[in-house]
C-alpha atoms as a PDB file:
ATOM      1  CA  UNK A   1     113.823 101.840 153.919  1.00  0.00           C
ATOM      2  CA  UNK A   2     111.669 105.081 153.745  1.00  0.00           C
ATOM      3  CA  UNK A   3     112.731 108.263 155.195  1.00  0.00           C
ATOM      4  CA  UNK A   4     111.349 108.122 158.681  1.00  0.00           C
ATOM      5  CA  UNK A   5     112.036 103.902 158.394  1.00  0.00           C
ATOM      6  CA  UNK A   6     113.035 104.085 162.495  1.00  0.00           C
ATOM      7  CA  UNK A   7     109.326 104.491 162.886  1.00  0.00           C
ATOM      8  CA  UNK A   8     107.924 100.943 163.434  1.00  0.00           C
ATOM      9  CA  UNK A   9     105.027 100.085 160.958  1.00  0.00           C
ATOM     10  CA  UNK A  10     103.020  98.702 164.348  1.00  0.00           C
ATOM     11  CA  UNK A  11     103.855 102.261 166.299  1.00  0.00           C
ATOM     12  CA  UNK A  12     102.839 104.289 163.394  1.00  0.00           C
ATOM     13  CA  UNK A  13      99.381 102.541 162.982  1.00  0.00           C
ATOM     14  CA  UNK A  14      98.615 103.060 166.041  1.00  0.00           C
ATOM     15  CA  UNK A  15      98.980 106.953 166.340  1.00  0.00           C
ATOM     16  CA  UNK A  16      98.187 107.664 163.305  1.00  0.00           C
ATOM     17  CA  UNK A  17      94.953 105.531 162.261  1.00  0.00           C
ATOM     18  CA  UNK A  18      93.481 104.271 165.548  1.00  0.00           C
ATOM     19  CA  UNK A  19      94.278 107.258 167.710  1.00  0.00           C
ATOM     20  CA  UNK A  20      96.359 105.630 170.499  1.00  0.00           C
ATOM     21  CA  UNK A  21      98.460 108.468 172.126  1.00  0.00           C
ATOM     22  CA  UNK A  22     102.368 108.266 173.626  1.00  0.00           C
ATOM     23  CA  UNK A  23     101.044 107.282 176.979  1.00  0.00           C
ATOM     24  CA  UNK A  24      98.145 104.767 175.761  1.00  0.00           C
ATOM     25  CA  UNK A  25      95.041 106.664 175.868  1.00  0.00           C
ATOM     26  CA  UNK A  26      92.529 107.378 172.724  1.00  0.00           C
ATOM     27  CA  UNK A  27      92.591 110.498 171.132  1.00  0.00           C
ATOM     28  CA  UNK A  28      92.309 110.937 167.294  1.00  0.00           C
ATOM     29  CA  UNK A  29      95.503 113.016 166.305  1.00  0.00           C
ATOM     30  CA  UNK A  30      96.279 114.711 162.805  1.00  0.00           C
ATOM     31  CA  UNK A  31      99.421 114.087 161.038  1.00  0.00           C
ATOM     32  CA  UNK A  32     101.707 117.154 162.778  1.00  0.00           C
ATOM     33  CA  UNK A  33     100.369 115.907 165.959  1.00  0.00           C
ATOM     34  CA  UNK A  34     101.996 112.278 165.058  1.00  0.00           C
ATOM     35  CA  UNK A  35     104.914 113.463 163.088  1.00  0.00           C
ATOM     36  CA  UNK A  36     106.084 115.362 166.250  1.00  0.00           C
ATOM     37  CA  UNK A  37     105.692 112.124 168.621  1.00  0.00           C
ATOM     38  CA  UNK A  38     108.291 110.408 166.434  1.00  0.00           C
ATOM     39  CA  UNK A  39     110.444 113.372 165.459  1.00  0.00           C
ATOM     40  CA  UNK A  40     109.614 114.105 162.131  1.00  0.00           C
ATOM     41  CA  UNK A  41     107.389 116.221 160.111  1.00  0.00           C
ATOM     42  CA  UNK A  42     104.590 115.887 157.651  1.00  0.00           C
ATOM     43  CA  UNK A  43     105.790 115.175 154.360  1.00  0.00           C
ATOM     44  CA  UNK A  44     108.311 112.913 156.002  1.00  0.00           C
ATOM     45  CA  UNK A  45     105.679 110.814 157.889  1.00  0.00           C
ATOM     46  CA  UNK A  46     103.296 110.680 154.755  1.00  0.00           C
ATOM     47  CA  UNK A  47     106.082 109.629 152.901  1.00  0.00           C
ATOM     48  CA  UNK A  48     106.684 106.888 155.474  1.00  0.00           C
ATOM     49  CA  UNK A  49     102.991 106.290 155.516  1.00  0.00           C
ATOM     50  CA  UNK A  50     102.984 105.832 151.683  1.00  0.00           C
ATOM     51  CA  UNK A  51     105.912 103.671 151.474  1.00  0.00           C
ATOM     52  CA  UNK A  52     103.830 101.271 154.605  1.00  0.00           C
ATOM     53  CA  UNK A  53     101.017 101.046 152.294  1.00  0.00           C
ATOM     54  CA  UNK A  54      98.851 103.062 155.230  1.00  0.00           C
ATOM     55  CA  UNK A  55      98.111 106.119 153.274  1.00  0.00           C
ATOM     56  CA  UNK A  56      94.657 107.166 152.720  1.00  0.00           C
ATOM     57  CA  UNK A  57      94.149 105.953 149.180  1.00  0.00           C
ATOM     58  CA  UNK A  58      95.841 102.641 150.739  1.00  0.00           C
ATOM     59  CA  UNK A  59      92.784 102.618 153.454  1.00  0.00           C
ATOM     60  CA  UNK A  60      90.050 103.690 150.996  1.00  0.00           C
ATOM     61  CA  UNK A  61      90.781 100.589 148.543  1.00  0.00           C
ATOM     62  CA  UNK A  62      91.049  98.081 151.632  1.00  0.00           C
ATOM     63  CA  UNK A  63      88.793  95.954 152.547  1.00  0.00           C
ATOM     64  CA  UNK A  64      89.607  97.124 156.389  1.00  0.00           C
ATOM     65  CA  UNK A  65      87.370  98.366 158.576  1.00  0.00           C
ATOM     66  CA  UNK A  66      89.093 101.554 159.999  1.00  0.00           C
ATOM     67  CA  UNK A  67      85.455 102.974 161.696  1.00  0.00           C
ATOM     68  CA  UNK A  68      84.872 100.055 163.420  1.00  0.00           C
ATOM     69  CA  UNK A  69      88.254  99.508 164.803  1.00  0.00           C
ATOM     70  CA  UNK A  70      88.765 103.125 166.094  1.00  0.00           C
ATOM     71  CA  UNK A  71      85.605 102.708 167.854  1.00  0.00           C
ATOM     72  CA  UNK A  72      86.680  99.363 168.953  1.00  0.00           C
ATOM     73  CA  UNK A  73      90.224 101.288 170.595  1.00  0.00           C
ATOM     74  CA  UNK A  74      88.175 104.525 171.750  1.00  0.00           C
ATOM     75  CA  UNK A  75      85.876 101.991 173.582  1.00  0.00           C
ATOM     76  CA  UNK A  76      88.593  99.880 175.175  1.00  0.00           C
ATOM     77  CA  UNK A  77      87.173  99.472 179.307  1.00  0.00           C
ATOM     78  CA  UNK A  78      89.556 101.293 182.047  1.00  0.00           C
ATOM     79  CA  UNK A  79      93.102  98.885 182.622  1.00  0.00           C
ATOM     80  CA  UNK A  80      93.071  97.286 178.718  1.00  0.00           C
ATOM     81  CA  UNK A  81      96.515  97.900 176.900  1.00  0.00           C
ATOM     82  CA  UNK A  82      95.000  99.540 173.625  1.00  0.00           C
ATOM     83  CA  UNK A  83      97.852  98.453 172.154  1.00  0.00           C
ATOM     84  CA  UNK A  84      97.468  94.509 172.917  1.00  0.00           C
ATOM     85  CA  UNK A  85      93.661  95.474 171.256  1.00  0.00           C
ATOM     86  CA  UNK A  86      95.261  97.105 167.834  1.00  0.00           C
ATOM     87  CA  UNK A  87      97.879  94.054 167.526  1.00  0.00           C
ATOM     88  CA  UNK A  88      94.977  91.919 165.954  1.00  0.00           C
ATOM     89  CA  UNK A  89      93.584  95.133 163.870  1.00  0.00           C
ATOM     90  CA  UNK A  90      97.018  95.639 162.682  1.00  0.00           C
ATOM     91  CA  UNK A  91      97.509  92.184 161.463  1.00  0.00           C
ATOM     92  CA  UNK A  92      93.605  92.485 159.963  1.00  0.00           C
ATOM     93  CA  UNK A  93      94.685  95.741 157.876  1.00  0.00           C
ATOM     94  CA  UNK A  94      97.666  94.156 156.720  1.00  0.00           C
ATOM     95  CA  UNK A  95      95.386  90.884 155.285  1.00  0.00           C
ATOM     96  CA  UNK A  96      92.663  92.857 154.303  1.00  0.00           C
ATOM     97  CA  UNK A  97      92.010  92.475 150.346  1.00  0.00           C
ATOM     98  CA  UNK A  98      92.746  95.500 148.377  1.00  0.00           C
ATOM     99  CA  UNK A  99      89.640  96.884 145.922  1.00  0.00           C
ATOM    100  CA  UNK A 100      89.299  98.901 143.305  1.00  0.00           C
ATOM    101  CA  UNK A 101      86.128 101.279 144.113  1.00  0.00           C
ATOM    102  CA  UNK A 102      83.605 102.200 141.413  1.00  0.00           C
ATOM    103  CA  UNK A 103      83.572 105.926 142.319  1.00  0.00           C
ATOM    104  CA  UNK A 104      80.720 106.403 139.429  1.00  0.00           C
ATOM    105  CA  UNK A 105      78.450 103.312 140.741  1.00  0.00           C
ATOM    106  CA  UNK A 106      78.940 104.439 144.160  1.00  0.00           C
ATOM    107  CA  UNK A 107      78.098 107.717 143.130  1.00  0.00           C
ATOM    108  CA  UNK A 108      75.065 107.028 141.333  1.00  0.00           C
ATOM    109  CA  UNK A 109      73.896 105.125 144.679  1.00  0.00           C
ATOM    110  CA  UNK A 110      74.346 108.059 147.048  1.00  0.00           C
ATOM    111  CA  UNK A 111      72.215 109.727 143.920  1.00  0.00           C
ATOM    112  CA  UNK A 112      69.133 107.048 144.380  1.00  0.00           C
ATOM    113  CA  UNK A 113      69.418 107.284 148.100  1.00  0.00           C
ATOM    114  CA  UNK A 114      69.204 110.832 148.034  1.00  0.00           C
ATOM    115  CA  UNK A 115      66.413 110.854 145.632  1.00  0.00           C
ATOM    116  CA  UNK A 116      64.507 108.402 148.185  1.00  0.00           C
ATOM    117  CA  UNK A 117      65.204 110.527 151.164  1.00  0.00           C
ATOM    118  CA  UNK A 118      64.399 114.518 149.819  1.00  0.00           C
ATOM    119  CA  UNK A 119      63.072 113.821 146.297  1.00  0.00           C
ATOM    120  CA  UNK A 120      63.673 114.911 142.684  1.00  0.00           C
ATOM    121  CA  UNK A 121      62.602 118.475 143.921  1.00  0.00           C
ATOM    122  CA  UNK A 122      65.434 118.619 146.350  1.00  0.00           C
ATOM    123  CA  UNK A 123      63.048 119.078 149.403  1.00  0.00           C
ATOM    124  CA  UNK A 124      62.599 117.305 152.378  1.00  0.00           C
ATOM    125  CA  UNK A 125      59.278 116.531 153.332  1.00  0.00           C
ATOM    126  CA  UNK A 126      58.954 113.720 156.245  1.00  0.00           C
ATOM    127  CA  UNK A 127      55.725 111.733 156.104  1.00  0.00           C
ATOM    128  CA  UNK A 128      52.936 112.167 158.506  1.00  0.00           C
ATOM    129  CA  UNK A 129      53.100 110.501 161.951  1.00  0.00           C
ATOM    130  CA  UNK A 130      50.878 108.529 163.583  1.00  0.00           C
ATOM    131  CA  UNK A 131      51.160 109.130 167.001  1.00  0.00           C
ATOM    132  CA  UNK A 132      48.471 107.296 168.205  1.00  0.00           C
ATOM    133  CA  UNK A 133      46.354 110.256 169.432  1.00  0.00           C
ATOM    134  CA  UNK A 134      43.097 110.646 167.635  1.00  0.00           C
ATOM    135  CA  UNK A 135      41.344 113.810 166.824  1.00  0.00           C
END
């Protein structure tokens, strides 16, 4: 069991990733933040994190949806247990596939979309609008 093993998997998740605070309510928290709330401190809880498989490399080569489901908790109406809302995102996290990201394709798409948006030139230049008015 990792250092920090007392902290449940579920618990941890919850803080950490999806921003759920002691008392329930949504507020994104960095790791000193979380490590105090169980009683440990950084290293230990990224150790922890690391040895859960919810690291950040763990999260960038899932196939889990970690925007959506923060906005999904931040959203969560007055009286809804944000908790009872992550147990399903937990459970989705845990089953998403792991992927190996193509950091040179993916970089040679932001390159194209950038060249569509400012140009080869590096300058923005929107196109004209058409607002209807004539003159």
């Amino acid at each position: 069991m990792p250092r920090g093993g007392e902290i449940d998997p579920f618990d941890l998740f919850c803080a950490y990733h999806l921003g759920i605070t002691a008392n329930g309510d949504y507020r994104i928290q960095n790791i000193h933040e979380v490590a105090r709330r169980f009683g440990t401190n950084a290293a230990a809880l990224r150790q922890t994190l690391t040895a859960y498989g919810m690291d950040a490399e763990d999260l960038v080569h899932s196939g889990f949806d970690l925007a959506s489901a923060q906005i999904d908790i931040m959203v969560a109406p007055e009286g809804i247990s944000r908790r009872e809302l992550a147990r399903p995102l937990f459970e989705e996290f845990k089953n998403a596939p792991r992927k190996v990201r193509d950091w040179a394709k993916e970089m040679e798409e932001a390159d194209r979309e950038i060249e569509r948006t400012i140009g080869s030139e590096g300058r923005w230049s929107p196109s004209p609008r058409n607002d209807g008015r004539s003159r």
